[in-house]
C-alpha atoms as a PDB file:
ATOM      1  CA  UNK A   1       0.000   0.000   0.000  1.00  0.00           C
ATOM      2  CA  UNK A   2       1.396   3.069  -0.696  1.00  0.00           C
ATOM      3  CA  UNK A   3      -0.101   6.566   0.052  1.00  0.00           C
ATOM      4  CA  UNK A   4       0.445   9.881  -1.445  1.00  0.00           C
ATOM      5  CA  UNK A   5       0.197  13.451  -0.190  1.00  0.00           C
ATOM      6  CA  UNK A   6      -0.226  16.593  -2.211  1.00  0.00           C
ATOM      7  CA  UNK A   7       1.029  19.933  -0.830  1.00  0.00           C
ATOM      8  CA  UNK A   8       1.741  23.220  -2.949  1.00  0.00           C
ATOM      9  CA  UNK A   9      -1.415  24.184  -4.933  1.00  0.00           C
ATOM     10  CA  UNK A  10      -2.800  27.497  -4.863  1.00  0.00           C
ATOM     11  CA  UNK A  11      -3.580  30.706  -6.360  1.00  0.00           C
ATOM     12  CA  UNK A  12      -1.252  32.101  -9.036  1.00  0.00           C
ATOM     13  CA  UNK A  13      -1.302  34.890 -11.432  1.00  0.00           C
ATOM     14  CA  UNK A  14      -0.771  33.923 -14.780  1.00  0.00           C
ATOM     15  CA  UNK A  15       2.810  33.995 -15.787  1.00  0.00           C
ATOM     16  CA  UNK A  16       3.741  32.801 -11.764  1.00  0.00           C
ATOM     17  CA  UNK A  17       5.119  29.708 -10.994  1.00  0.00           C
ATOM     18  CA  UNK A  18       4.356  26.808  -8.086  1.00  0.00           C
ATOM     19  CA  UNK A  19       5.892  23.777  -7.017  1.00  0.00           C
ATOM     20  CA  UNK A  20       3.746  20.766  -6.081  1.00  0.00           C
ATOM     21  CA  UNK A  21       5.259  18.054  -4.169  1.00  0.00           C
ATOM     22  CA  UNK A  22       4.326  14.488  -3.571  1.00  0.00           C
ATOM     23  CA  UNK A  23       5.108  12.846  -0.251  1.00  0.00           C
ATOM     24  CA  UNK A  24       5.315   8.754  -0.250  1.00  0.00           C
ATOM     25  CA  UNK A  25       4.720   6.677   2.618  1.00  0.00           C
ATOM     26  CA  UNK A  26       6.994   4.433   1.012  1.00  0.00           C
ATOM     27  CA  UNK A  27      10.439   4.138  -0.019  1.00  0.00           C
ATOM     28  CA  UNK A  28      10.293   5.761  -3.861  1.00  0.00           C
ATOM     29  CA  UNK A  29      13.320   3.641  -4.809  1.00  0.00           C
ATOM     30  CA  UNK A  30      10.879   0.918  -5.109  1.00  0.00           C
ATOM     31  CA  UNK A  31       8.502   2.560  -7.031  1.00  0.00           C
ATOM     32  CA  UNK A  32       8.265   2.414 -11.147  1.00  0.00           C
ATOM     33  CA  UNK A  33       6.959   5.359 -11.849  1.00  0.00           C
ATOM     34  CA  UNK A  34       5.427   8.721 -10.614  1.00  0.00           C
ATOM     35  CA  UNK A  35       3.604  11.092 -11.792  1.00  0.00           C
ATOM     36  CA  UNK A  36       0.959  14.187 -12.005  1.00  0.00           C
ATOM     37  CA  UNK A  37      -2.176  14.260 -13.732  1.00  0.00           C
ATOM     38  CA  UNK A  38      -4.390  16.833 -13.869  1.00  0.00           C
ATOM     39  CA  UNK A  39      -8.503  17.397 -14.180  1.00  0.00           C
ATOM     40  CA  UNK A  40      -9.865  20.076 -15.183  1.00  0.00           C
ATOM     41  CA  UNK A  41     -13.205  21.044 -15.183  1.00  0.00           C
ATOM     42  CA  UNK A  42     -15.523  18.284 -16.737  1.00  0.00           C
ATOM     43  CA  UNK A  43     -12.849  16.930 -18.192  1.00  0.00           C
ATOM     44  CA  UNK A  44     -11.235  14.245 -17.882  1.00  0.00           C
ATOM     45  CA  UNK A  45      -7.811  13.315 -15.856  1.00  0.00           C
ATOM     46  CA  UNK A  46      -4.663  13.610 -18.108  1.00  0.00           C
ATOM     47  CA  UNK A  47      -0.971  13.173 -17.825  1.00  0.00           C
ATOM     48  CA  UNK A  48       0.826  16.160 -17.053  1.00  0.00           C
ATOM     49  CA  UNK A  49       4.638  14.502 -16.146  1.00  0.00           C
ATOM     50  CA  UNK A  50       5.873  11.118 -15.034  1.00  0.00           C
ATOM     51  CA  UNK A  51       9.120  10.363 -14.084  1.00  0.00           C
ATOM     52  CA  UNK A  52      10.143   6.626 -14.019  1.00  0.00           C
ATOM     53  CA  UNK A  53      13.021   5.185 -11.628  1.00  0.00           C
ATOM     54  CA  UNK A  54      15.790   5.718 -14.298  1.00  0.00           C
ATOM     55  CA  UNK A  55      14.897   9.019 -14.254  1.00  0.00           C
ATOM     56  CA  UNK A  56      13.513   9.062 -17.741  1.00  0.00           C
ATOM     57  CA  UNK A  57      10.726  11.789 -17.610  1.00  0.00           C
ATOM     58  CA  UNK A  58       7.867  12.097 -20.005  1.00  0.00           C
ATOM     59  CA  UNK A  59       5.540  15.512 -20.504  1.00  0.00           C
ATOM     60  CA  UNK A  60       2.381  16.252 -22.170  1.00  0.00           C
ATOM     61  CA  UNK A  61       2.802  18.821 -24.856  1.00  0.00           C
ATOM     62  CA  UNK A  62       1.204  21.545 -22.639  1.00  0.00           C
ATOM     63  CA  UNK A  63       3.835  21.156 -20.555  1.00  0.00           C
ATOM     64  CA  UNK A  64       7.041  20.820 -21.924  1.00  0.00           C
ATOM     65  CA  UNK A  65       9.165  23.690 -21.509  1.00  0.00           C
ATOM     66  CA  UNK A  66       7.310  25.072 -18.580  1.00  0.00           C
ATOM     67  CA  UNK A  67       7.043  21.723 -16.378  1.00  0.00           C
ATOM     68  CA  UNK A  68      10.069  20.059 -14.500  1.00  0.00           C
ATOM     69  CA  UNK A  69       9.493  16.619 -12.626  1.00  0.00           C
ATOM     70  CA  UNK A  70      11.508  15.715 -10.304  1.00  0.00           C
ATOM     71  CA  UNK A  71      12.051  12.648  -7.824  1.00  0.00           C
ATOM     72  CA  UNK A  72      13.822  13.302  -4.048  1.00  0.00           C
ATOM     73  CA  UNK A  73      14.829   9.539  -3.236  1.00  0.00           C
ATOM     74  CA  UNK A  74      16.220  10.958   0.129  1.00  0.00           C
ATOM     75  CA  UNK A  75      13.140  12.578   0.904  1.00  0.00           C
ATOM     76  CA  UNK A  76      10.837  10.220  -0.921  1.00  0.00           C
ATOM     77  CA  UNK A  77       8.977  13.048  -3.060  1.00  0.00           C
ATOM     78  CA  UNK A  78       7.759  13.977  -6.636  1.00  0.00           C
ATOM     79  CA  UNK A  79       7.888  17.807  -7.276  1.00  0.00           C
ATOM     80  CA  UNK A  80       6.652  19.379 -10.034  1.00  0.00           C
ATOM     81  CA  UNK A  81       8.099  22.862 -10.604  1.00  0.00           C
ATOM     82  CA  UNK A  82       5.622  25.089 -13.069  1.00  0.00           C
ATOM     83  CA  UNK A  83       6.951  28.339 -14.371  1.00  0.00           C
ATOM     84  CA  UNK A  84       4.820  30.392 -17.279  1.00  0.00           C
ATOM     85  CA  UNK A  85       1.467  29.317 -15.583  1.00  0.00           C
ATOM     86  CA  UNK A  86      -1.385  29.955 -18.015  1.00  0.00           C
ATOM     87  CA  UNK A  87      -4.916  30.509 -16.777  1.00  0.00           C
ATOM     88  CA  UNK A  88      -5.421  27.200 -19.100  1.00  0.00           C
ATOM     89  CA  UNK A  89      -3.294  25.306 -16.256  1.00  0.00           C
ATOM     90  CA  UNK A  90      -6.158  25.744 -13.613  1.00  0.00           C
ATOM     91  CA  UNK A  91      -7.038  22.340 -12.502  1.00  0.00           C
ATOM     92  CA  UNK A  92      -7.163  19.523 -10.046  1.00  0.00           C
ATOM     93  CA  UNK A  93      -3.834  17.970 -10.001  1.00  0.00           C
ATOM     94  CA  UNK A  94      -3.028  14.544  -8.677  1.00  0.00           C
ATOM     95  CA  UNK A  95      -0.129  12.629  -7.975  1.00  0.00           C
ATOM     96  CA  UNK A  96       0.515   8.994  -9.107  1.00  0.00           C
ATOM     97  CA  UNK A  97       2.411   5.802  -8.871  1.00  0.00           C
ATOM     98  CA  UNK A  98       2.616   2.894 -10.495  1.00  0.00           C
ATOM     99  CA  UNK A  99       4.347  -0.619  -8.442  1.00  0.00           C
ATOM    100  CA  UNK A 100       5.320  -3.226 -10.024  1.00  0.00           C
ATOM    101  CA  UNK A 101       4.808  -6.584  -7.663  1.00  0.00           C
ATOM    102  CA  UNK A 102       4.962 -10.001  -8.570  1.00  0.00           C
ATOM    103  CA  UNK A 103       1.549 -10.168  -9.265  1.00  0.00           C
ATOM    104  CA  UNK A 104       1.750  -7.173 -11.470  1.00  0.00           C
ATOM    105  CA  UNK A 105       1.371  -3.066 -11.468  1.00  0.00           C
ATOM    106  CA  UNK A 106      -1.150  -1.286  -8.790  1.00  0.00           C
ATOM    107  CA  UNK A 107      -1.673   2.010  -9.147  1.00  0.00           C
ATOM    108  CA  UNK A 108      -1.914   4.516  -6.288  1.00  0.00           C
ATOM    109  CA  UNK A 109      -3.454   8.322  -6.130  1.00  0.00           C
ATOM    110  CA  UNK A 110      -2.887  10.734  -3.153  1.00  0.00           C
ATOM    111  CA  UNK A 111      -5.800  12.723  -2.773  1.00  0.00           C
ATOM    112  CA  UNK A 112      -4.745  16.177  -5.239  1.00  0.00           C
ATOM    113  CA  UNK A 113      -4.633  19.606  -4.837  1.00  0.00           C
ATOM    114  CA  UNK A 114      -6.173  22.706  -6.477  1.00  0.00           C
ATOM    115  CA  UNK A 115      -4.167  24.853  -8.579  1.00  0.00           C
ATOM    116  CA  UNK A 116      -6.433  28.054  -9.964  1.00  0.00           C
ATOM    117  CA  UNK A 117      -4.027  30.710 -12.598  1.00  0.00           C
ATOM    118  CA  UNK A 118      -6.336  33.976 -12.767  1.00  0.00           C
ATOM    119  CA  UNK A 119      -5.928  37.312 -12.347  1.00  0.00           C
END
């Protein structure tokens, strides 16, 4: 079982930045990947950034250039630092991790965090 928790959502202007981070209750060595999602309103939850335990990092399109993800194996966090917010960025975010076990890949999600870009 592994649990998640969100801190670092807020209120930014556009053009601000924020920095989400993830805390584990586990050890994140052991964990495949991580990763935030986002939801926006009525929509549906996407992938905003996952980082995998190599380090190899994947970003949605919306993202890229604006988004770092980063994993903190000493302090067992996922951070994800957003610069050049856009009021289009407003959304529910949600960290995620995928396990692999023996009997195959669980999926965990802590329990999010509003992040609202507006003037």
């Amino acid at each position: 079982q592994v649990q998640l928790v969100e801190s670092g959502g807020g209120l930014v202007q556009p053009g601000g930045s924020l920095r989400l981070s993830c805390a584990s209750s586990v050890d994140i060595k052991s964990i495949y990947q991580l990763g935030w999602y986002r939801q926006g309103q009525g929509n549906v939850r996407r992938p905003v950034a996952t980082i995998r335990n190599t380090r190899c990092t994947d970003y949605a399109k919306s993202a890229e250039g604006r988004f770092t993800i980063t994993r903190d194996n000493a302090k067992n966090t996922v951070n994800l630092q957003m610069n050049s917010l856009k009021p289009e960025d407003t959304a529910f975010y949600c960290c995620n991790s995928e396990v692999n076990y023996t009997s195959g890949i669980r999926i965990y999600w802590g329990q999010g965090t509003q992040v609202t870009v507006s003037s």
